[in-house]
PDB file of N, CA and C in Angstrom:
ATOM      1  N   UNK A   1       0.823  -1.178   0.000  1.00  0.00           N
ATOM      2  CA  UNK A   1       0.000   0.000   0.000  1.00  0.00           C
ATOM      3  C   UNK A   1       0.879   1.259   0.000  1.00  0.00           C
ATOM      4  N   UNK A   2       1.711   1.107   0.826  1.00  0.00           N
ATOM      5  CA  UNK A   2       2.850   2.537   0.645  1.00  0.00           C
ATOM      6  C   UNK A   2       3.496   2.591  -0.574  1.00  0.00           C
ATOM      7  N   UNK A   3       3.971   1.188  -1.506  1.00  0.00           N
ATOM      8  CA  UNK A   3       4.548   2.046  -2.406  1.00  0.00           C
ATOM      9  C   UNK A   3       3.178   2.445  -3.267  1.00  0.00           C
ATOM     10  N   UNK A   4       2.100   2.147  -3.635  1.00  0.00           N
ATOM     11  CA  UNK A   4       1.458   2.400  -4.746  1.00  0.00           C
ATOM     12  C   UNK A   4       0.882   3.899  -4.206  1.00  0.00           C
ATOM     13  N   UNK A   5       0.454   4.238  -3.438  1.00  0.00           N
ATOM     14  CA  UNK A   5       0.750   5.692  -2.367  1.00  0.00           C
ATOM     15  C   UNK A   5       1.777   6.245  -3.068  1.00  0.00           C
ATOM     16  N   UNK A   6       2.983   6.218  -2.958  1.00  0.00           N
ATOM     17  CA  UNK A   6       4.317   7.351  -3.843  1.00  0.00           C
ATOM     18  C   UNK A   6       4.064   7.015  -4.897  1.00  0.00           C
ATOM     19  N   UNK A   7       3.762   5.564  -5.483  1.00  0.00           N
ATOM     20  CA  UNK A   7       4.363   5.262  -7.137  1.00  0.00           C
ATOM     21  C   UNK A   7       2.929   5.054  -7.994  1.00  0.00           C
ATOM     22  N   UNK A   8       1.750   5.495  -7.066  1.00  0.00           N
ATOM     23  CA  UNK A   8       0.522   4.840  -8.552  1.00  0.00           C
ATOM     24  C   UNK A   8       0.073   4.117  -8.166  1.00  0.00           C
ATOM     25  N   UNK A   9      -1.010   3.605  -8.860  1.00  0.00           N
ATOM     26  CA  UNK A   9      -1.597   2.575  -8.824  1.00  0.00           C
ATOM     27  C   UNK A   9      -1.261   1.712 -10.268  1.00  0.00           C
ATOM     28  N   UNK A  10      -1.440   0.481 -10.422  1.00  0.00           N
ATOM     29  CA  UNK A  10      -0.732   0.056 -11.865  1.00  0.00           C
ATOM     30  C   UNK A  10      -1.585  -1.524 -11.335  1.00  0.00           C
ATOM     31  N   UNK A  11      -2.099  -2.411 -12.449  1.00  0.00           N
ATOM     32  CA  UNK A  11      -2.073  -3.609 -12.999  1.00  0.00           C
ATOM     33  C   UNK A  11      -1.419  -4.593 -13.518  1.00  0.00           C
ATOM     34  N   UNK A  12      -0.160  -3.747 -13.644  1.00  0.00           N
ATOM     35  CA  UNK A  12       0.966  -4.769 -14.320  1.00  0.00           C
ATOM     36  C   UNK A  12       1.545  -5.446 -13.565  1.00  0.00           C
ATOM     37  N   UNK A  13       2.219  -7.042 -13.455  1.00  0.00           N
ATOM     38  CA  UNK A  13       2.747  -7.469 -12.840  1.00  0.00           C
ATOM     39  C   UNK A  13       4.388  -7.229 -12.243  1.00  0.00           C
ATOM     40  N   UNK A  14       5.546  -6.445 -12.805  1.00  0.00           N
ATOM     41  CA  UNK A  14       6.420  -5.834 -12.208  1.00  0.00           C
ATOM     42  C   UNK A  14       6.112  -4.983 -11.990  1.00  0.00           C
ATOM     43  N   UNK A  15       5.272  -4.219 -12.382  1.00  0.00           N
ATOM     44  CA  UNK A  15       5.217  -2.702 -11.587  1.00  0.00           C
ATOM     45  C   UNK A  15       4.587  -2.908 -10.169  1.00  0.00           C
ATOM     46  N   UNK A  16       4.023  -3.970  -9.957  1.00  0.00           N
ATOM     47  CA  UNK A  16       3.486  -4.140  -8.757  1.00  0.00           C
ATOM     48  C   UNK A  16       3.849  -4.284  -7.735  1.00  0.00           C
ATOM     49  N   UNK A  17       5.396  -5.996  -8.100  1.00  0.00           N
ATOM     50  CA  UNK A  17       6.138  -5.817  -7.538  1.00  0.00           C
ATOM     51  C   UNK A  17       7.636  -5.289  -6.814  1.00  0.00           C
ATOM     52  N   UNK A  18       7.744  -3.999  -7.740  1.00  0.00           N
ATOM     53  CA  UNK A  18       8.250  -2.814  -7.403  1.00  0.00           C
ATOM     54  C   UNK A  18       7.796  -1.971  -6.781  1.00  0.00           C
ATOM     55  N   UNK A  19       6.539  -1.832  -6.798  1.00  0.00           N
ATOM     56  CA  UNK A  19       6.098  -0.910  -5.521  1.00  0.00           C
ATOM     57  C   UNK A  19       5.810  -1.494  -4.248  1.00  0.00           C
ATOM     58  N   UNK A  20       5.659  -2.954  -4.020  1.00  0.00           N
ATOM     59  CA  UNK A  20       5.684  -3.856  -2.595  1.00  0.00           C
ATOM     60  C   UNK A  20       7.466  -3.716  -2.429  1.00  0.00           C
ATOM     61  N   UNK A  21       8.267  -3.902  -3.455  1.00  0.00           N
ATOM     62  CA  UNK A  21       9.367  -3.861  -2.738  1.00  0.00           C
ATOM     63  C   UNK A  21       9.730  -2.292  -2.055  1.00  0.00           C
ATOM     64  N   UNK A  22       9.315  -1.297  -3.020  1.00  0.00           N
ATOM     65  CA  UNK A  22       9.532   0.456  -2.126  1.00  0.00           C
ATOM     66  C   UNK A  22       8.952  -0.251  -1.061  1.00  0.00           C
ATOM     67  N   UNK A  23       8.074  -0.494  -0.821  1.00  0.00           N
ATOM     68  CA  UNK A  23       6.648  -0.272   0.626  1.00  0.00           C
ATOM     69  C   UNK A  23       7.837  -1.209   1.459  1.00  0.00           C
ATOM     70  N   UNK A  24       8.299  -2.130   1.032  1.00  0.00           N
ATOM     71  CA  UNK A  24       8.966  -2.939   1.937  1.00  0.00           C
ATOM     72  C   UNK A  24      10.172  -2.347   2.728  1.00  0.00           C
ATOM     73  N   UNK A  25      10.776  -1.761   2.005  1.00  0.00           N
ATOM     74  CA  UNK A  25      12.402  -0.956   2.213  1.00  0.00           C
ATOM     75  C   UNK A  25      11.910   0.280   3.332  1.00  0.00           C
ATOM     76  N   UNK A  26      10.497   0.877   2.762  1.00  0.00           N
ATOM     77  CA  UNK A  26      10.547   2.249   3.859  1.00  0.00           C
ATOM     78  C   UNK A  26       9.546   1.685   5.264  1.00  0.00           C
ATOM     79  N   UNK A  27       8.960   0.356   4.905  1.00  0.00           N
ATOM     80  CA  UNK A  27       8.276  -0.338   6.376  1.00  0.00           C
ATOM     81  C   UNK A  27      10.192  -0.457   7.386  1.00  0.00           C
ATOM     82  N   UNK A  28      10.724  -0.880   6.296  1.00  0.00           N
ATOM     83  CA  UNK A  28      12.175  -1.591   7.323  1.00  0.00           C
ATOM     84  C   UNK A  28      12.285  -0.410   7.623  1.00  0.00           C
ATOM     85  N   UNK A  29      12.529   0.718   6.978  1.00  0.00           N
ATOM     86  CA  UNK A  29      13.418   2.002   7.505  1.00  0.00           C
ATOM     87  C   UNK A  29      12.631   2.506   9.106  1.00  0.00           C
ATOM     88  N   UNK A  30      11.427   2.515   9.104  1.00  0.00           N
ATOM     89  CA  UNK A  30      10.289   2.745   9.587  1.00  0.00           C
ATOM     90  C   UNK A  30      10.828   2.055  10.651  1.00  0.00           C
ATOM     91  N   UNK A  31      11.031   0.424  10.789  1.00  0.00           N
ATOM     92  CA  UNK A  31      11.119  -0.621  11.910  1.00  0.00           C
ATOM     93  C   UNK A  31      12.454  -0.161  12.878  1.00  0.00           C
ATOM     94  N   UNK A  32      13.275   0.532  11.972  1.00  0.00           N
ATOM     95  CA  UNK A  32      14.693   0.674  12.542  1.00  0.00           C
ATOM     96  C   UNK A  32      15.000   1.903  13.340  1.00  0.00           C
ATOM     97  N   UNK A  33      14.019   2.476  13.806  1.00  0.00           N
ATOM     98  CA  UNK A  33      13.672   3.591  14.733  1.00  0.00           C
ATOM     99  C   UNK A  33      13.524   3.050  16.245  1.00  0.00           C
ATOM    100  N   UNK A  34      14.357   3.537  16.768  1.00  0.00           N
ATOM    101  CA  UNK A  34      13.929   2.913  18.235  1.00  0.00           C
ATOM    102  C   UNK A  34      13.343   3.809  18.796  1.00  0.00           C
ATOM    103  N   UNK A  35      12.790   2.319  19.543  1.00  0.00           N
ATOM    104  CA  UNK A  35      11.080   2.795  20.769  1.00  0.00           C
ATOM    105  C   UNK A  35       9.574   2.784  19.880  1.00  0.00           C
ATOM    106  N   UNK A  36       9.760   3.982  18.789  1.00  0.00           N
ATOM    107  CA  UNK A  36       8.731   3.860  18.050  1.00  0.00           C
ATOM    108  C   UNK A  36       8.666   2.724  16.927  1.00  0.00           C
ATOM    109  N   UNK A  37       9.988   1.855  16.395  1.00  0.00           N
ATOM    110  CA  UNK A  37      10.024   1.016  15.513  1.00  0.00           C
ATOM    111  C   UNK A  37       9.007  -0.300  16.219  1.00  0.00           C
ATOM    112  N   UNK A  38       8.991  -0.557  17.203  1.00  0.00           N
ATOM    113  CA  UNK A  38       8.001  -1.775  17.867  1.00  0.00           C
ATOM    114  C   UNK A  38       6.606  -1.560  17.439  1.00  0.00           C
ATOM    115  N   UNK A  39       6.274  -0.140  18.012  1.00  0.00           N
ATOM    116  CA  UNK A  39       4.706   0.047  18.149  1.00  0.00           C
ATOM    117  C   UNK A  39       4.598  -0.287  15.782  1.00  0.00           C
ATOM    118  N   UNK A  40       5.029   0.602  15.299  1.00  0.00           N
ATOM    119  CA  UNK A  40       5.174   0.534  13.453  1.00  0.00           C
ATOM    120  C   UNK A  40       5.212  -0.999  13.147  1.00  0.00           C
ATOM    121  N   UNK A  41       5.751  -1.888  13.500  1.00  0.00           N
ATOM    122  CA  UNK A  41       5.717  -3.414  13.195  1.00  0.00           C
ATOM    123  C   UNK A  41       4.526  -3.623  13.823  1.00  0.00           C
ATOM    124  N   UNK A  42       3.915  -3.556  15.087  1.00  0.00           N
ATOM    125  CA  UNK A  42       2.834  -4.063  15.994  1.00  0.00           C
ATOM    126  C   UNK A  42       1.979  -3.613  14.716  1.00  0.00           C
ATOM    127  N   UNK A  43       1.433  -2.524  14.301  1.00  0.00           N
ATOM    128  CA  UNK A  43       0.636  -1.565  13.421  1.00  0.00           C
ATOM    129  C   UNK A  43       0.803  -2.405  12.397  1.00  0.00           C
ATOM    130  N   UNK A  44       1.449  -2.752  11.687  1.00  0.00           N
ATOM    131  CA  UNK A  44       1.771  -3.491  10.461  1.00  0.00           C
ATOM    132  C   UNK A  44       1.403  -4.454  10.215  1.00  0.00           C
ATOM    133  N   UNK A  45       1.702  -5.384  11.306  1.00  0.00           N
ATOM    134  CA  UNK A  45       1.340  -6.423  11.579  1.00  0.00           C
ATOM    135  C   UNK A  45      -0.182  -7.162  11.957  1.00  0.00           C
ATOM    136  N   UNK A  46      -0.758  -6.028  12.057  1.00  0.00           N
ATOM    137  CA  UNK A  46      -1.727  -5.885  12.455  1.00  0.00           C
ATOM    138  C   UNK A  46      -2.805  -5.978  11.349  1.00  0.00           C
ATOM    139  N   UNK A  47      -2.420  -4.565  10.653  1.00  0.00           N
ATOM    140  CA  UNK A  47      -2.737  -4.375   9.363  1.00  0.00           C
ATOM    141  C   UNK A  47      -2.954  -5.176   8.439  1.00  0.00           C
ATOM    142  N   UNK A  48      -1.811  -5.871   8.614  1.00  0.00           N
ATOM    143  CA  UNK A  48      -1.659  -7.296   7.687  1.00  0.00           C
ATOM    144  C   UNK A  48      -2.629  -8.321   7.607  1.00  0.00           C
ATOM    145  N   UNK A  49      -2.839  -8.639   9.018  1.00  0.00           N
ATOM    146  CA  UNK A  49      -3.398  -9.633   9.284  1.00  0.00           C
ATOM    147  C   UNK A  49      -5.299  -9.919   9.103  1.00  0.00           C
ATOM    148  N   UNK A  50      -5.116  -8.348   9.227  1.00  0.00           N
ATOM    149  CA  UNK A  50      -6.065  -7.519   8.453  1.00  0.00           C
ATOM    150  C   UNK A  50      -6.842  -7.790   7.333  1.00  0.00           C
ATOM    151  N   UNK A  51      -6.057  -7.588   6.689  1.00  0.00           N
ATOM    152  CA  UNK A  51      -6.137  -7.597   5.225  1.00  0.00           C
ATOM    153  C   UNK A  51      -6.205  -9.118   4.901  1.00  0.00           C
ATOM    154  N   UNK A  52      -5.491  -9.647   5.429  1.00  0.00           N
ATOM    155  CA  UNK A  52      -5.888 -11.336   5.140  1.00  0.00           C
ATOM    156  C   UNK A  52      -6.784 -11.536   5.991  1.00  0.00           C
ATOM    157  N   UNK A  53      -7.524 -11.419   6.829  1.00  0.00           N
ATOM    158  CA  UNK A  53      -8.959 -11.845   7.184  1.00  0.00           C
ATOM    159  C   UNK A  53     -10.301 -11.201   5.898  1.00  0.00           C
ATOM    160  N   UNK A  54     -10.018 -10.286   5.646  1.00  0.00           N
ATOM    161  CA  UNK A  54     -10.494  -9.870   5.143  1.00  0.00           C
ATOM    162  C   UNK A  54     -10.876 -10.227   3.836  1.00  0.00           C
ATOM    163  N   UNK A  55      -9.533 -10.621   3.319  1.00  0.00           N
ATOM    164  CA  UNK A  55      -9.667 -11.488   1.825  1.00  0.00           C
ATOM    165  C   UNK A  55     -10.127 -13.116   2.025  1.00  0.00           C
ATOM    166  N   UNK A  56     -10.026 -13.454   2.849  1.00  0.00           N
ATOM    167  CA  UNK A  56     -10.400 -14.841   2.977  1.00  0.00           C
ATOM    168  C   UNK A  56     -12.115 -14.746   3.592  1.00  0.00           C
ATOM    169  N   UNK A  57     -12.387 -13.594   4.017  1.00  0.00           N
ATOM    170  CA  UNK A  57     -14.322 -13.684   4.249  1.00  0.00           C
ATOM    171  C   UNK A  57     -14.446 -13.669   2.868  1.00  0.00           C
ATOM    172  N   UNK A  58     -14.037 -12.304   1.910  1.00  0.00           N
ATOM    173  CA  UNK A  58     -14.536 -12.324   0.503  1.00  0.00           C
ATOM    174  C   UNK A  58     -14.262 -13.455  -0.074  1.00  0.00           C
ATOM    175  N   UNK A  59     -13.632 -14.371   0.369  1.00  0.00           N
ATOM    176  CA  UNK A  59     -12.725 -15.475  -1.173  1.00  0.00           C
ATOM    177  C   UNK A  59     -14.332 -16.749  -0.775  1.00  0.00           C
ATOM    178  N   UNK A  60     -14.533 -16.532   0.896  1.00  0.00           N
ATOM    179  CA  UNK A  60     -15.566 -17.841   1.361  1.00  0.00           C
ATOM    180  C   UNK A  60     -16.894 -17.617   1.271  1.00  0.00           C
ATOM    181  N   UNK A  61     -17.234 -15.992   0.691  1.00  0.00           N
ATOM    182  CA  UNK A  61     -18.435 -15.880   0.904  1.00  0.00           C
ATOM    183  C   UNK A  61     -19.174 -16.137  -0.372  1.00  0.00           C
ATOM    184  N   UNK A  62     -20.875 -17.107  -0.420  1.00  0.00           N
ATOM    185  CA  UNK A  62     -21.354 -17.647  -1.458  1.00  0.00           C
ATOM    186  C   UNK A  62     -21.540 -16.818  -2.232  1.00  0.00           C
ATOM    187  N   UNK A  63     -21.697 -16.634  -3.671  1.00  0.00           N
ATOM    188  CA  UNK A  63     -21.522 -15.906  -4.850  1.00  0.00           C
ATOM    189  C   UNK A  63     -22.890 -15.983  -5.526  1.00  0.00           C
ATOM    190  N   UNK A  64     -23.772 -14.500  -5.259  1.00  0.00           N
ATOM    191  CA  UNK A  64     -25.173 -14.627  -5.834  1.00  0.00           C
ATOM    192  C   UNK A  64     -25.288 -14.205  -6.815  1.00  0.00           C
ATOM    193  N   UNK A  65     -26.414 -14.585  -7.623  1.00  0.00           N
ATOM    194  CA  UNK A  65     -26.023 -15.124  -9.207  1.00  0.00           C
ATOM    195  C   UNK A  65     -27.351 -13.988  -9.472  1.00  0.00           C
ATOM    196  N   UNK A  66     -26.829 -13.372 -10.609  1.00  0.00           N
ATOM    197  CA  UNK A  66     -27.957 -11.804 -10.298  1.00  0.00           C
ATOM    198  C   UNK A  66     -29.149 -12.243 -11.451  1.00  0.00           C
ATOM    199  N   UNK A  67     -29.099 -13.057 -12.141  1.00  0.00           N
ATOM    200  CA  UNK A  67     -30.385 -13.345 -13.055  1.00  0.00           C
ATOM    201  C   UNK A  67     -31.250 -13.928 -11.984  1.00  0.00           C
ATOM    202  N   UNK A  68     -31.137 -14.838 -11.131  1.00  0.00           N
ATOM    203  CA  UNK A  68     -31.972 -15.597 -10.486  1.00  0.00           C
ATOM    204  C   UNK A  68     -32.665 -14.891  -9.744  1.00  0.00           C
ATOM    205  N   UNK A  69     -34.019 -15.040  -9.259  1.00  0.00           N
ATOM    206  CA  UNK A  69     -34.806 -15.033  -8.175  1.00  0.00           C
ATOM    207  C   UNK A  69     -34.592 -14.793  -6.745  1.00  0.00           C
ATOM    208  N   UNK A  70     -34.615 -14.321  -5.941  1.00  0.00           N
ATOM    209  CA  UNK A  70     -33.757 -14.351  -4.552  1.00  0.00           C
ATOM    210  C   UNK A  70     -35.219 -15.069  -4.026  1.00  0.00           C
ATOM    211  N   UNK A  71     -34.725 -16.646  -2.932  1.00  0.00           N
ATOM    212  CA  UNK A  71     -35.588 -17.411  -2.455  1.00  0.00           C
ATOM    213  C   UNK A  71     -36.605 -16.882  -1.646  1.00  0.00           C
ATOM    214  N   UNK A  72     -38.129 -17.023  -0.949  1.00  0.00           N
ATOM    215  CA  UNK A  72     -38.455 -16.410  -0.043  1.00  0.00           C
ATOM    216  C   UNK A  72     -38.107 -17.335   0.572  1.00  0.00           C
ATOM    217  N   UNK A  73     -38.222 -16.907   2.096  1.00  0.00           N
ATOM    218  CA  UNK A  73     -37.834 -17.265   3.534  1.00  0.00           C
ATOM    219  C   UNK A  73     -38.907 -18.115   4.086  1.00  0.00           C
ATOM    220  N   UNK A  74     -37.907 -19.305   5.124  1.00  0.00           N
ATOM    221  CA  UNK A  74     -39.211 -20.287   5.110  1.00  0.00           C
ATOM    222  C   UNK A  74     -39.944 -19.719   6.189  1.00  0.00           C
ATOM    223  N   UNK A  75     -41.416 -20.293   6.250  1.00  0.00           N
ATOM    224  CA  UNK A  75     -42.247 -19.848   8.032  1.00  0.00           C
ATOM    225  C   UNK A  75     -41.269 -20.877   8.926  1.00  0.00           C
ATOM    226  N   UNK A  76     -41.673 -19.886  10.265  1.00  0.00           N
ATOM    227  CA  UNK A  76     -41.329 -20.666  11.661  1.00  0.00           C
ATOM    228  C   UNK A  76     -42.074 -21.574  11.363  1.00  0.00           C
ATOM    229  N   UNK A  77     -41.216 -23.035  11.903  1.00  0.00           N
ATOM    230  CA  UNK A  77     -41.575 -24.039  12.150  1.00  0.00           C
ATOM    231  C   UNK A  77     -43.043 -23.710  13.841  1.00  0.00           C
ATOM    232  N   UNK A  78     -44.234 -24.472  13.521  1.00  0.00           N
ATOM    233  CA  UNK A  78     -45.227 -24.644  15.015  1.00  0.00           C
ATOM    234  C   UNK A  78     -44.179 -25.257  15.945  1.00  0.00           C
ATOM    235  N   UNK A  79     -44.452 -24.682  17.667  1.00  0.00           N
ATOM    236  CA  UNK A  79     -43.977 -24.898  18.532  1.00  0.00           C
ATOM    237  C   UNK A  79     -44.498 -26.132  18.390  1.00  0.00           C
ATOM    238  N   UNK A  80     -43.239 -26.934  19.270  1.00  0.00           N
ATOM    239  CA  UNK A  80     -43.523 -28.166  19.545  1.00  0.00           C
ATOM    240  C   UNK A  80     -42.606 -29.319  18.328  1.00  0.00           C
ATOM    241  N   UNK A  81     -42.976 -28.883  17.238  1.00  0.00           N
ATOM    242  CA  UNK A  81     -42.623 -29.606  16.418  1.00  0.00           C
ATOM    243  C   UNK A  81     -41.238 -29.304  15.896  1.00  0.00           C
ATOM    244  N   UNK A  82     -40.572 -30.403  15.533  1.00  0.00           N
ATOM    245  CA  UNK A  82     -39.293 -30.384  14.920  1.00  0.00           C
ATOM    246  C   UNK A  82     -38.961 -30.649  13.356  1.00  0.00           C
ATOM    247  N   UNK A  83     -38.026 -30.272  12.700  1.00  0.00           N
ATOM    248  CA  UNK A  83     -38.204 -30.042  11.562  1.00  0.00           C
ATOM    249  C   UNK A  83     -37.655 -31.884  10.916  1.00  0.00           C
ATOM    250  N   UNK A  84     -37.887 -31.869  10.187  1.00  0.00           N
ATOM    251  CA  UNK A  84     -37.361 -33.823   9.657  1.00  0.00           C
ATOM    252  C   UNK A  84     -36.172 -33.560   8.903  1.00  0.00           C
TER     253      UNK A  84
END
């Protein structure tokens, strides 16, 4: 995210990973600060982990199909009874 921040946004596959490697070099520069370099990794790290929760709800969540019908909802089952 930091390099495409200085360098663009881009689709291409080296340009992409030229701007993860900037983002990478000024996260280290960032880390190599003492006192405040802990809390910047904690943040990062964080961030990160972030971002991969995040992509893995979107990657698991079911995929609705926009021609179709959206189902109605079933009735409550009558007290007492259980469903088969």
């Amino acid at each position: 995210m930091i390099g495409q921040w200085i360098m663009g946004r881009t689709r291409e596959l080296w340009p992409l990973i030229g701007r993860m490697a900037v983002g990478f070099i000024i996260l280290r520069l960032f880390t190599m600060i003492p006192h405040a370099g802990i809390f910047i990794k904690i943040a990062a790290i964080i961030w990160g982990l972030g971002a991969l929760a995040l992509a893995l709800y979107h990657r698991f969540q079911p995929r609705s199909s926009a021609g179709l019908p959206a189902s109605a909802p079933l009735p409550p089952a009558p007290i007492g009874m259980q469903p088969a």
